[in-house]
Protein backbone atom coordinates (compact mmCIF):
# COMPACT_ATOMS: atom_id res chain seq x y z
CA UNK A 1 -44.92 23.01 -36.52
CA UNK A 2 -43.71 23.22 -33.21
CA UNK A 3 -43.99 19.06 -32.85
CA UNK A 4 -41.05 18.82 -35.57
CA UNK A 5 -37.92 19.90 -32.90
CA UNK A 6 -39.38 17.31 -30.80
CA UNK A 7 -39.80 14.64 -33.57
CA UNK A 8 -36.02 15.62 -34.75
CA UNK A 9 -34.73 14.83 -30.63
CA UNK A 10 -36.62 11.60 -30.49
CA UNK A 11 -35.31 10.31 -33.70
CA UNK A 12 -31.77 11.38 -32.99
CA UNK A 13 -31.68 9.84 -29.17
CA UNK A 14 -33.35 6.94 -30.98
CA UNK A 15 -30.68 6.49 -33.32
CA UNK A 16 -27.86 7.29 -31.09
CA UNK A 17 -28.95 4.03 -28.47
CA UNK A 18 -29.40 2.28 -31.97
CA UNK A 19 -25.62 2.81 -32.56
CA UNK A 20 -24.69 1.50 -29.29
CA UNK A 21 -27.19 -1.62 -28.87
CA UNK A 22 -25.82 -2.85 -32.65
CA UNK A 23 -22.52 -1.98 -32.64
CA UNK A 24 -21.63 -5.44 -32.26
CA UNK A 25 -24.06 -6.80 -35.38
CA UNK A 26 -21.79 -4.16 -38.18
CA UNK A 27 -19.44 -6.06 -40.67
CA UNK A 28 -15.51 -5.75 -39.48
CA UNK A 29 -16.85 -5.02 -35.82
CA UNK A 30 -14.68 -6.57 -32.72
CA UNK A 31 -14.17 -6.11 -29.15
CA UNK A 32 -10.64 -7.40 -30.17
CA UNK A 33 -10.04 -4.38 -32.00
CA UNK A 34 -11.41 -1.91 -29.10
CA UNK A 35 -7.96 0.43 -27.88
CA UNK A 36 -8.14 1.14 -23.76
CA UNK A 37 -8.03 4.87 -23.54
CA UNK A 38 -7.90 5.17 -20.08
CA UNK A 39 -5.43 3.48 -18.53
CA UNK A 40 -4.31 5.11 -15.06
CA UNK A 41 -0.74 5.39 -13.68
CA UNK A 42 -1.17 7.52 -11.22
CA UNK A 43 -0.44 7.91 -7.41
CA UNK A 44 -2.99 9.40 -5.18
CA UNK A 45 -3.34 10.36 -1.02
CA UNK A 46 -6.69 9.88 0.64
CA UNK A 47 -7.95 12.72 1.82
CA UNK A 48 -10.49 13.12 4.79
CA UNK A 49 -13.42 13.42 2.16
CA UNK A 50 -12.10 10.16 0.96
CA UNK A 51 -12.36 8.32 4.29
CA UNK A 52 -15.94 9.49 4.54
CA UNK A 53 -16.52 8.11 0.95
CA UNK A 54 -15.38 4.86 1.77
CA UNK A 55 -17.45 5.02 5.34
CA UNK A 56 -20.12 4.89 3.06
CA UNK A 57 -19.23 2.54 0.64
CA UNK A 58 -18.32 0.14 2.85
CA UNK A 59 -20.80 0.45 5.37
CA UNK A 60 -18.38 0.63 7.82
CA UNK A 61 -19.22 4.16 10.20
CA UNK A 62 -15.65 3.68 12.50
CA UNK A 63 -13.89 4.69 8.95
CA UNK A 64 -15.41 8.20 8.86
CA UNK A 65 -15.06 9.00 12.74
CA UNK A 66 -11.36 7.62 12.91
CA UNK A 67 -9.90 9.15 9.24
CA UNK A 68 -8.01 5.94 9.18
CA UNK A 69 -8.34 2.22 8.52
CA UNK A 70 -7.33 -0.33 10.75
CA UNK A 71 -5.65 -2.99 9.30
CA UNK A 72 -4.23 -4.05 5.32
CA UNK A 73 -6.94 -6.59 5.27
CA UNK A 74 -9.36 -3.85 5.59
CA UNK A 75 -7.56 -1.51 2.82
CA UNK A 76 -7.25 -3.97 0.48
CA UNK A 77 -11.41 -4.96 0.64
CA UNK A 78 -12.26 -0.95 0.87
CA UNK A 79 -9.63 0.99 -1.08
CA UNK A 80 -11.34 -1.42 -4.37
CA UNK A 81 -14.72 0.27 -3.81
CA UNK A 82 -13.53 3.90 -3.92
CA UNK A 83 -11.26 2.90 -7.35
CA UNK A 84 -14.42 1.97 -8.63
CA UNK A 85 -16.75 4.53 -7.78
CA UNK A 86 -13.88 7.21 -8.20
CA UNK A 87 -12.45 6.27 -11.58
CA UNK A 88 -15.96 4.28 -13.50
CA UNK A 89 -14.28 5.12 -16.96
CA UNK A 90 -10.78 3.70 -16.19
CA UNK A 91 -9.54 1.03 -18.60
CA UNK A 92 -8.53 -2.53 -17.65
CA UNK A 93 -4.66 -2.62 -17.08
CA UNK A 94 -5.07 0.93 -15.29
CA UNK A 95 -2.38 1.17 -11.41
CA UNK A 96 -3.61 3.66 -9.28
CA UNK A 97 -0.53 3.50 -5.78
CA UNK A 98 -2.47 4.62 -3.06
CA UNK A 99 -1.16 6.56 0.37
CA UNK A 100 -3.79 5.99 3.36
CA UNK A 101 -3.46 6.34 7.09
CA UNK A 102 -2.96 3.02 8.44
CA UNK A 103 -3.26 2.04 12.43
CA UNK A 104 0.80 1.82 13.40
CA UNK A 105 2.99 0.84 15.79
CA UNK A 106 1.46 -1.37 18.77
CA UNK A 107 -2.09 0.98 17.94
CA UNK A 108 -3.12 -1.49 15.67
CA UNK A 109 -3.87 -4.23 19.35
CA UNK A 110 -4.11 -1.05 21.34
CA UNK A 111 -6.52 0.58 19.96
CA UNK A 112 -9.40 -1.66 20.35
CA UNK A 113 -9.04 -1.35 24.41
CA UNK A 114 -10.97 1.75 24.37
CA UNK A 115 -13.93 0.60 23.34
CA UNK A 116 -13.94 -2.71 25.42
CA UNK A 117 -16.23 -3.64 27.53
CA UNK A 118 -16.43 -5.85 31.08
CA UNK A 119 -18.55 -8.86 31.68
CA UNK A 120 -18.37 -10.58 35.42
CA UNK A 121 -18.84 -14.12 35.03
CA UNK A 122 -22.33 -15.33 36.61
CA UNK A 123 -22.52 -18.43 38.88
CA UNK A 124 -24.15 -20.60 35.99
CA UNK A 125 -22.41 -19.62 33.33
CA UNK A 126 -20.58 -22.39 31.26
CA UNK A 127 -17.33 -21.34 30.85
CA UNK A 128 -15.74 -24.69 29.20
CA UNK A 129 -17.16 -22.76 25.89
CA UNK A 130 -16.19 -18.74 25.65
CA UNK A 131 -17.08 -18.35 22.41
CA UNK A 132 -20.29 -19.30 22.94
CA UNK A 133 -20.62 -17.99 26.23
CA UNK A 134 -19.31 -14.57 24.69
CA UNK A 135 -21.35 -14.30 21.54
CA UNK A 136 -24.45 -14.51 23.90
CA UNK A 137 -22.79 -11.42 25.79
CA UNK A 138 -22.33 -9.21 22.36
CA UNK A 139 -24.33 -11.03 19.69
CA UNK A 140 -23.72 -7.64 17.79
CA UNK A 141 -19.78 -8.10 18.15
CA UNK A 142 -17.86 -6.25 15.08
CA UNK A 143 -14.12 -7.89 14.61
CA UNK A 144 -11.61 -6.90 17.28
CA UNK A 145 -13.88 -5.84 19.16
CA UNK A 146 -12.34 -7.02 23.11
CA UNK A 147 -13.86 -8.05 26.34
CA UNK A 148 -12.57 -8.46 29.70
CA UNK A 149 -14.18 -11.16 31.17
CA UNK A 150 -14.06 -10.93 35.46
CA UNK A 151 -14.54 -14.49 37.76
CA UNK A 152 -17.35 -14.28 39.56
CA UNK A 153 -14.69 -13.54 43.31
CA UNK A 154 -13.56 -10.66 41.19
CA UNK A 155 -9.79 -11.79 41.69
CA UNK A 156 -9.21 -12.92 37.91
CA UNK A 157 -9.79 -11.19 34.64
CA UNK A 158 -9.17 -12.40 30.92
CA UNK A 159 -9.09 -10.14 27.72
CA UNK A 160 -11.10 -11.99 25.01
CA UNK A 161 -10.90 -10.16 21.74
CA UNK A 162 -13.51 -11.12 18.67
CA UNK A 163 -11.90 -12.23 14.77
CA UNK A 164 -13.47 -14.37 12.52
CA UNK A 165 -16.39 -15.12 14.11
CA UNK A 166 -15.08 -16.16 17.23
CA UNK A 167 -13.73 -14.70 20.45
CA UNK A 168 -10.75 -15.92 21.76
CA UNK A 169 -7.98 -15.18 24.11
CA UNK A 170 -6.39 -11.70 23.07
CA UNK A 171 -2.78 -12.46 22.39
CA UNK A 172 -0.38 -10.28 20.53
CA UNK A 173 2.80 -11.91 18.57
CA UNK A 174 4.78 -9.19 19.85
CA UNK A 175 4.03 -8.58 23.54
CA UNK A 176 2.59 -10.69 26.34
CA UNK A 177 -0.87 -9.57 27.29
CA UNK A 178 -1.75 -9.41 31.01
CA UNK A 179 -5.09 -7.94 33.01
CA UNK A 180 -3.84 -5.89 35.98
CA UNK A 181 -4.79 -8.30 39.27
CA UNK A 182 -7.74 -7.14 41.20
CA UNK A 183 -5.29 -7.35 43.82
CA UNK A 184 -3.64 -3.95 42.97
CA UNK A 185 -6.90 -2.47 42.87
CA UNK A 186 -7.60 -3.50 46.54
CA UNK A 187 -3.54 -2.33 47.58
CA UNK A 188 -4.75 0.95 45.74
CA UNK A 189 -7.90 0.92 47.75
CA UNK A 190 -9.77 1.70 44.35
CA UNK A 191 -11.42 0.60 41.66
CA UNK A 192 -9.36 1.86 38.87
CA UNK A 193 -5.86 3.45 38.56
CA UNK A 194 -5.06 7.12 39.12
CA UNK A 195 -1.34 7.23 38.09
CA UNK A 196 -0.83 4.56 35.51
CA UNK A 197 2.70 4.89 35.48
CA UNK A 198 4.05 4.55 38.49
CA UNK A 199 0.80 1.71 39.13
CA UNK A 200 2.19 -0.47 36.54
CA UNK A 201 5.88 0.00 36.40
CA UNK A 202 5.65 -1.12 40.28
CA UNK A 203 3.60 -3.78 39.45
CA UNK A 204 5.94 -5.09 36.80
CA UNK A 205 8.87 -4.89 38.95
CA UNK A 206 7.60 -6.75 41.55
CA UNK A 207 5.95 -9.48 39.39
CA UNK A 208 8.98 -9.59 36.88
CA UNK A 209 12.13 -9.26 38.68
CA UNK A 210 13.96 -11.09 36.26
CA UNK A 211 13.28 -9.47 33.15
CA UNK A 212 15.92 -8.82 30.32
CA UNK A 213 16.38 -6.01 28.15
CA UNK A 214 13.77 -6.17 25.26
CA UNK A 215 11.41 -8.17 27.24
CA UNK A 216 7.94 -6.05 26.60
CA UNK A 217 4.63 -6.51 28.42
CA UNK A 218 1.47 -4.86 27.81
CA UNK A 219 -1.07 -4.04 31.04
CA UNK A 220 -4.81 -3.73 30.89
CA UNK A 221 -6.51 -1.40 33.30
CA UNK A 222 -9.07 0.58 34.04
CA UNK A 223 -8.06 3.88 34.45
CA UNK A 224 -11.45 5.93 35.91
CA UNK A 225 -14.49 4.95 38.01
CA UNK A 226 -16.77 4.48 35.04
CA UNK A 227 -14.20 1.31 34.46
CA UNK A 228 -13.09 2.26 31.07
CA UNK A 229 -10.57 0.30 29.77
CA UNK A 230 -6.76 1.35 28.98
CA UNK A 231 -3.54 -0.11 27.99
CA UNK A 232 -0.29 0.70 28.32
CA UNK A 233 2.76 -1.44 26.46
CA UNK A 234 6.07 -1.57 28.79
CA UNK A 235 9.60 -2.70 27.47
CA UNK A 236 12.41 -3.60 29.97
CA UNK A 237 15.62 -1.74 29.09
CA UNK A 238 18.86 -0.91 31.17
CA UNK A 239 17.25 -2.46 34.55
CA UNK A 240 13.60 -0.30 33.88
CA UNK A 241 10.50 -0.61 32.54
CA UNK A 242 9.89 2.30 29.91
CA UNK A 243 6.85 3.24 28.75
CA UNK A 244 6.59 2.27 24.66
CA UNK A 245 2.71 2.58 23.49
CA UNK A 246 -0.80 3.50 25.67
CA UNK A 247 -3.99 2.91 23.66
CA UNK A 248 -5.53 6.14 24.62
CA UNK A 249 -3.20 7.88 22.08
CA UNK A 250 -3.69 6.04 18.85
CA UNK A 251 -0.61 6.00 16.10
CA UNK A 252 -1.24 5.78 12.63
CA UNK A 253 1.47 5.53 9.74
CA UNK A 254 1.31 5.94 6.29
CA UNK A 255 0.92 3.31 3.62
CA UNK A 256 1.39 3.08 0.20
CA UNK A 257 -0.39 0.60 -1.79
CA UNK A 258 -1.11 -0.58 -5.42
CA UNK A 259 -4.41 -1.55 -7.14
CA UNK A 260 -4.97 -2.76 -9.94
CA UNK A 261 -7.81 -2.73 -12.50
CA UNK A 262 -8.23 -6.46 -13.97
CA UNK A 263 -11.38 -7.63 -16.36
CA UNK A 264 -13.22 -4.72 -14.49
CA UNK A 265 -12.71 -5.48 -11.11
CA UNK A 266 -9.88 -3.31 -8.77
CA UNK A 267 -7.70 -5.30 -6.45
CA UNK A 268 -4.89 -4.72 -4.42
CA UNK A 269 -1.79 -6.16 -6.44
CA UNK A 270 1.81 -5.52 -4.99
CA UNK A 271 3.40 -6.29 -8.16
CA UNK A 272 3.09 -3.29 -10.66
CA UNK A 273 3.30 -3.15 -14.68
CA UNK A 274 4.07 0.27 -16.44
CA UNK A 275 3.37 0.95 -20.25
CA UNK A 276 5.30 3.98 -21.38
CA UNK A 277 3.31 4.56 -24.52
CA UNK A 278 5.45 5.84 -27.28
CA UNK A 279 3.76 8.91 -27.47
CA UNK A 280 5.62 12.49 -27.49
CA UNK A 281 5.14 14.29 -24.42
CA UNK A 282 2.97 11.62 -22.81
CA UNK A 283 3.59 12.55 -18.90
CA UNK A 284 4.30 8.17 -17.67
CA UNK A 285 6.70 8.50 -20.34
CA UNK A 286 8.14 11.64 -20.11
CA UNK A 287 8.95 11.03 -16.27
CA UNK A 288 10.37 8.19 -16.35
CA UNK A 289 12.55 8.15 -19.60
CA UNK A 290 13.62 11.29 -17.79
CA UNK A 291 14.64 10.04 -14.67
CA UNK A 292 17.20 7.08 -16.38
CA UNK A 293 18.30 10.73 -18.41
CA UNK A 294 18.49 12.49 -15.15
CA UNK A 295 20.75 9.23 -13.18
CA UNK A 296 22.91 9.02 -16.22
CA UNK A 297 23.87 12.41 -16.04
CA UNK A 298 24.28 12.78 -12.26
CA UNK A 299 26.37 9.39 -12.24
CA UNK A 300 28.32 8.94 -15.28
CA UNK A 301 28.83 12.24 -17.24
CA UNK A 302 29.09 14.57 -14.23
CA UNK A 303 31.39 12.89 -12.01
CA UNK A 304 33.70 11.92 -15.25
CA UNK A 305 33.55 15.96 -15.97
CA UNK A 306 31.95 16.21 -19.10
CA UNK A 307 29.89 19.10 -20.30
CA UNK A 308 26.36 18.48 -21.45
CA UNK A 309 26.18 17.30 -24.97
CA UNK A 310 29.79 16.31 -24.85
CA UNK A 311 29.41 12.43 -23.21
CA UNK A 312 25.94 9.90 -23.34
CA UNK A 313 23.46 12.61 -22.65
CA UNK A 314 22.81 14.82 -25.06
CA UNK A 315 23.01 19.30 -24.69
CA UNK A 316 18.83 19.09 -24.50
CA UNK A 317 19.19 17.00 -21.28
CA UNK A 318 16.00 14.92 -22.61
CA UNK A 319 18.14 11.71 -24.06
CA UNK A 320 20.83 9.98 -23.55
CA UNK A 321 22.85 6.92 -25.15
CA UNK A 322 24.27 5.33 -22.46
CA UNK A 323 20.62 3.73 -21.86
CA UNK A 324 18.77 4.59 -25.17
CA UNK A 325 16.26 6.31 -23.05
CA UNK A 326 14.94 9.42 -24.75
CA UNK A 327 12.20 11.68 -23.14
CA UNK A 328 11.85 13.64 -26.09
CA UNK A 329 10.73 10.72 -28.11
CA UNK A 330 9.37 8.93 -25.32
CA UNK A 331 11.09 5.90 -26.50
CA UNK A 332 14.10 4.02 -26.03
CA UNK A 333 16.51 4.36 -29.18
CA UNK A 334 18.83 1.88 -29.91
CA UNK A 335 20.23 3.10 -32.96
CA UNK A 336 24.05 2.73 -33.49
CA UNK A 337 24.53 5.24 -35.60
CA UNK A 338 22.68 7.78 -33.33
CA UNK A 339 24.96 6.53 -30.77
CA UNK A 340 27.88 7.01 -32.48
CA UNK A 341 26.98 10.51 -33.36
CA UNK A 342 26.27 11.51 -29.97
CA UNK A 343 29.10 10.32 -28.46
CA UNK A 344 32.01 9.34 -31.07
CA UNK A 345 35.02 9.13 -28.46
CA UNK A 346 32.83 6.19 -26.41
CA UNK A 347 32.11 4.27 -29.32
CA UNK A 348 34.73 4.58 -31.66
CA UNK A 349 36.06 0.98 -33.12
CA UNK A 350 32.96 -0.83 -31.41
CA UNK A 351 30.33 -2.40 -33.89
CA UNK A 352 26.42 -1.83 -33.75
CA UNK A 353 26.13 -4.89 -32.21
CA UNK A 354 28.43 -4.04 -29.31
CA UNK A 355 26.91 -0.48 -29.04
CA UNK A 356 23.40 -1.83 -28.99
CA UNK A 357 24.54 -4.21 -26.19
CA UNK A 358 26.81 -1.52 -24.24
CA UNK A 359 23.08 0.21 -24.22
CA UNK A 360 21.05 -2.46 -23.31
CA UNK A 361 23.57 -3.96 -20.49
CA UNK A 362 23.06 0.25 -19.19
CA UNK A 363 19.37 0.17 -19.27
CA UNK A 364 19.13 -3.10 -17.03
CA UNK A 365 21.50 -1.16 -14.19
CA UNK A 366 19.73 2.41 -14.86
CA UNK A 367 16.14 1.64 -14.74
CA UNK A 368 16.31 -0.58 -11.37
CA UNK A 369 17.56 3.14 -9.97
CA UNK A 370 14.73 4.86 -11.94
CA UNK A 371 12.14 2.54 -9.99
CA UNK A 372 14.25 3.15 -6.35
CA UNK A 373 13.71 7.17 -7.29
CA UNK A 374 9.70 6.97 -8.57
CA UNK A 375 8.52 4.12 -6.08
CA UNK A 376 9.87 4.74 -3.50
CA UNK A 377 7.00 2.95 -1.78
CA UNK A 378 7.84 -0.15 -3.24
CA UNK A 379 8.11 -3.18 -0.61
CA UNK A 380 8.96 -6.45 -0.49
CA UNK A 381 5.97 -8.67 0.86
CA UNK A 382 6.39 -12.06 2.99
CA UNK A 383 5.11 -15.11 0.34
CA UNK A 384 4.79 -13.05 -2.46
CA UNK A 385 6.91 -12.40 -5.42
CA UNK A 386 6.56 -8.53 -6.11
CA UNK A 387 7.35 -7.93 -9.94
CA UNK A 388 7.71 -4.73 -11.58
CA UNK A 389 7.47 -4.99 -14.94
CA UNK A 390 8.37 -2.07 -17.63
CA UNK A 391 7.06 -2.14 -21.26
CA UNK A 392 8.42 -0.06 -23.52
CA UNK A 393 8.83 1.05 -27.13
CA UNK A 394 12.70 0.74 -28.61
CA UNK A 395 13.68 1.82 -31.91
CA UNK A 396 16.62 -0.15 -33.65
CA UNK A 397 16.33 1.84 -35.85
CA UNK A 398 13.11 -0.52 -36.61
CA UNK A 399 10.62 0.02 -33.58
CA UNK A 400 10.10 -3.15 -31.31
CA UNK A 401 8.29 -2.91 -28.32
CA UNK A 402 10.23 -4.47 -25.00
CA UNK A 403 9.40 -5.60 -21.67
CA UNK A 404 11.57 -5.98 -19.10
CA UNK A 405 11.55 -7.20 -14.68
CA UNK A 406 12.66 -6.80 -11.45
CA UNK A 407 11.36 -8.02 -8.53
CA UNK A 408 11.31 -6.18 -4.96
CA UNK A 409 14.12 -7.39 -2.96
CA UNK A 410 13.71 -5.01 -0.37
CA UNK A 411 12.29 -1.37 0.48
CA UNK A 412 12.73 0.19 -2.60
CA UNK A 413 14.98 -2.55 -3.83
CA UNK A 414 14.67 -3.75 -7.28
CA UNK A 415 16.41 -6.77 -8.73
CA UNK A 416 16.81 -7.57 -12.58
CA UNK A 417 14.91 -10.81 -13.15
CA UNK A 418 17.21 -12.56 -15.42
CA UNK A 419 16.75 -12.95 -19.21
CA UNK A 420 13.45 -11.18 -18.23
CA UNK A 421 14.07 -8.44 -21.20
CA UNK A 422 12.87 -9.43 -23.74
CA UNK A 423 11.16 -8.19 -27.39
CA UNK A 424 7.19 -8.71 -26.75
C-alpha cells in the first residue's frame, strides 16, 4: 500500500509532460491562436548587482570592477543578455527602456590611459608594420586597450590604441592627441611630471602660441616614477589654456536605452511601439490615457477657467473629450453623443462627423506631449529613423483598434508621421 502515492505521482508527472509534448497533435490546436501574456513596458535602472550580473554574463570582469560600461556598442551587445536571463518568461513584442551608467564626457578616450602601458622600440624592430609589431608586444590586447610606443633615443613617443583587431594611431575626433616630448622631462630633470598643471599649460603655451578660443588639446604623461600613464584634455579660451577633462577622474553619464524582445531574441531598438490594452485599470493604459487627461486639463480647460466637469474633461478627472482619451475605460472613445453630453456648449450645431474629427485632430497634438512627458529619454539617433508608434483601442461607439506615429525629431521631440493614424 504504501507504493500507490508513488504510482499516483508518476502517472500524474507522466501525464502532465504528455500534455505538453502533444499539445500540438489535439484537433483545433494552433500556435496562431496562442495570446502573449507577458508583454513588458516597463522602464528599469541598473543597479550595482546588475553590473556584476552582466560581468558574468558577458565574460567581461572590467564591467563588475568599474559599475559602468564603456561605450553604446558595448550596451547594446550586454544589456540583451541580462533581458534574457532577467525576464525568461517575457513575451515577444515586450520594451523594457533601460538607464545604465555610461563612460561620458572626454572619459570615454581618457579613460583607457590608465591602464596603458610603454614599449621602447628595440634596434631591430620593424616598424614599417605597428600592428604587427604591436600585437607581438600584447598578443592578449582587449579593445582600447593603448600603448605608448618610445624610439629607441627616447626623444619620440606615439600613443597606439587597439580596436578591431588592430592597433593604430590613437586619435580622437574631438581633440588632437599629443605625447608630452621627452624633452620636458629632461628641462624637468625627471622622469615624470610632479605638477601637471602648470607642466602642461607651459608646455602648450610655448608650443601653441597661436591658438584660438575653442582650440582643445589633450597631453599624455607620466605623472610618477613607476611611469604610469595620465592625461589631461586642455581647451584654449580668453588667451589660456583651461583645464577640461584628466583621465585619472573618470565621468560617467546616464543613458537611457530601449530593447526590444523580437522572435525571442532582445535587441537594442531606438524606435518604440506601445499597446495600451483595452483593459480597465491596466497600469500602460491607465498612465498614459491619463497623462493626454492630465495635458488637456492643464492646457485647455484651466487656462480658459472652467471648473472640472464643466469643459472636455470630465468632474472624475479620468476622461476627457477633447482627445477621446479615457483612463477609466482605458480606451479612446469617440462617441459623438458622449461628446456632446459632456460638453454641450463646445459642440453644439457640429455633426458627429465633425466632433469625431475635432477629437481625432486633438489626439494627434495631445499624445506627441504625452510621449515628451513619459519618455523623456527619447532621442533622435544619426541614420536612423526613431518611430514611436501607439496602438490603441477606440470606441465609435463600435470598438476599432488604432495605431498611430511620430518619429523623434529631437530630445524628447516627437513629430506626427503623416496619415500615419490609421484603423489596424
Amino acid at each position: 500500500m504504501k507504493l500507490t502515492p508513488y504510482i499516483y505521482v508518476g502517472a500524474a508527472l507522466l501525464a502532465t509532460a504528455s500534455c505538453g509534448d502533444f499539445n500540438d497533435k489535439l484537433d483545433g490546436y494552433s500556435e496562431d491562436d496562442y495570446k502573449p501574456k507577458d508583454v513588458k513596458n516597463i522602464k528599469y535602472e541598473l543597479t550595482s548587482d546588475d553590473y556584476t550580473k552582466i560581468s558574468t554574463l558577458s565574460g567581461d570582469d572590467k564591467i563588475k570592477a568599474n559599475q559602468y560600461l564603456t561605450s553604446a556598442e558595448d550596451a547594446h551587445t550586454y544589456i540583451p543578455l541580462w533581458l534574457a536571463d532577467t525576464y525568461p518568461t517575457a513575451d515577444n513584442g515586450s520594451t523594457v527602456t533601460v538607464t545604465y551608467k555610461q563612460l561620458g564626457g572626454e572619459s570615454h578616450y581618457l579613460a583607457p590611459l590608465k591602464k596603458a602601458i610603454t614599449y621602447t622600440l628595440a634596434a631591430d624592430d620593424d616598424v614599417s608594420d605597428m600592428d604587427a609589431l604591436l600585437k607581438t608586444v600584447r598578443p592578449e590586447a582587449e579593445k582600447n586597450d593603448i600603448i605608448l610606443v618610445c624610439t629607441a633615443d627616447n626623444l619620440s613617443m606615439t600613443a597606439y590604441q587597439y580596436s578591431n583587431d588592430t592597433w593604430s594611431v590613437f586619435t580622437s575626433t574631438s581633440t588632437d592627441i599629443t605625447v608630452l616630448p621627452q624633452a620636458v622631462y629632461s628641462a624637468l630633470g625627471n622622469t615624470f611630471v610632479e605638477n601637471a598643471d602648470n607642466v602642461i599649460t607651459t608646455y602648450l603655451k610655448n608650443t601653441y602660441p597661436y591658438s584660438s578660443d575653442s582650440d582643445t588639446k589633450t597631453i599624455i604623461y607620466y605623472y610618477n616614477k613607476y611611469k604610469d600613464i595620465g592625461a589631461r584634455q586642455y581647451t584654449f579660451e580668453s588667451g589660456a589654456w583651461k583645464l577640461m577633462a584628466q583621465s585619472e577622474k573618470v565621468v560617467t553619464e546616464a543613458v537611457s536605452a530601449p530593447f526590444v524582445l523580437t522572435n525571442g531574441t532582445w535587441k537594442y531598438d531606438p524606435s518604440v511601439t506601445i499597446t495600451l490594452p483595452h483593459i480597465k485599470r491596466d497600469p500602460v493604459s491607465t498612465m498614459f490615457y491619463q497623462a493626454a487627461t492630465d495635458w488637456v486639463w492643464s492646457n485647455v480647460d484651466a487656462p480658459a477657467g472652467i471648473s472640472k466637469g464643466n469643459g472636455y474633461v470630465s468632474k472624475w478627472g479620468n476622461n476627457d473629450y477633447y482627445t477621446g482619451s479615457s483612463a477609466y475605460n482605458s480606451c479612446v472613445d469617440w462617441s459623438p453623443a458622449n461628446a456632446k453630453t459632456q460638453n454641450p456648449a463646445a459642440f453644439d450645431g457640429k455633426s458627429d462627423e465633425e466632433i469625431t474629427a475635432f477629437m481625432q485632430e486633438n489626439l494627434i497634438k495631445v499624445y506627441a506631449e504625452v510621449l515628451k512627458t513619459l519618455y523623456p529619454e527619447a532621442k533622435a539617433v544619426e541614420g536612423i529613423d526613431v518611430i514611436y508608434t501607439v496602438n490603441f483601442t477606440a470606441t465609435m461607439p463600435n470598438e476599432v483598434n488604432y495605431t498611430i506615429q511620430y518619429k523623434v525629431t529631437g530630445d524628447a521631440a516627437f513629430t506626427y508621421i503623416e496619415n500615419s493614424m490609421q484603423p489596424l
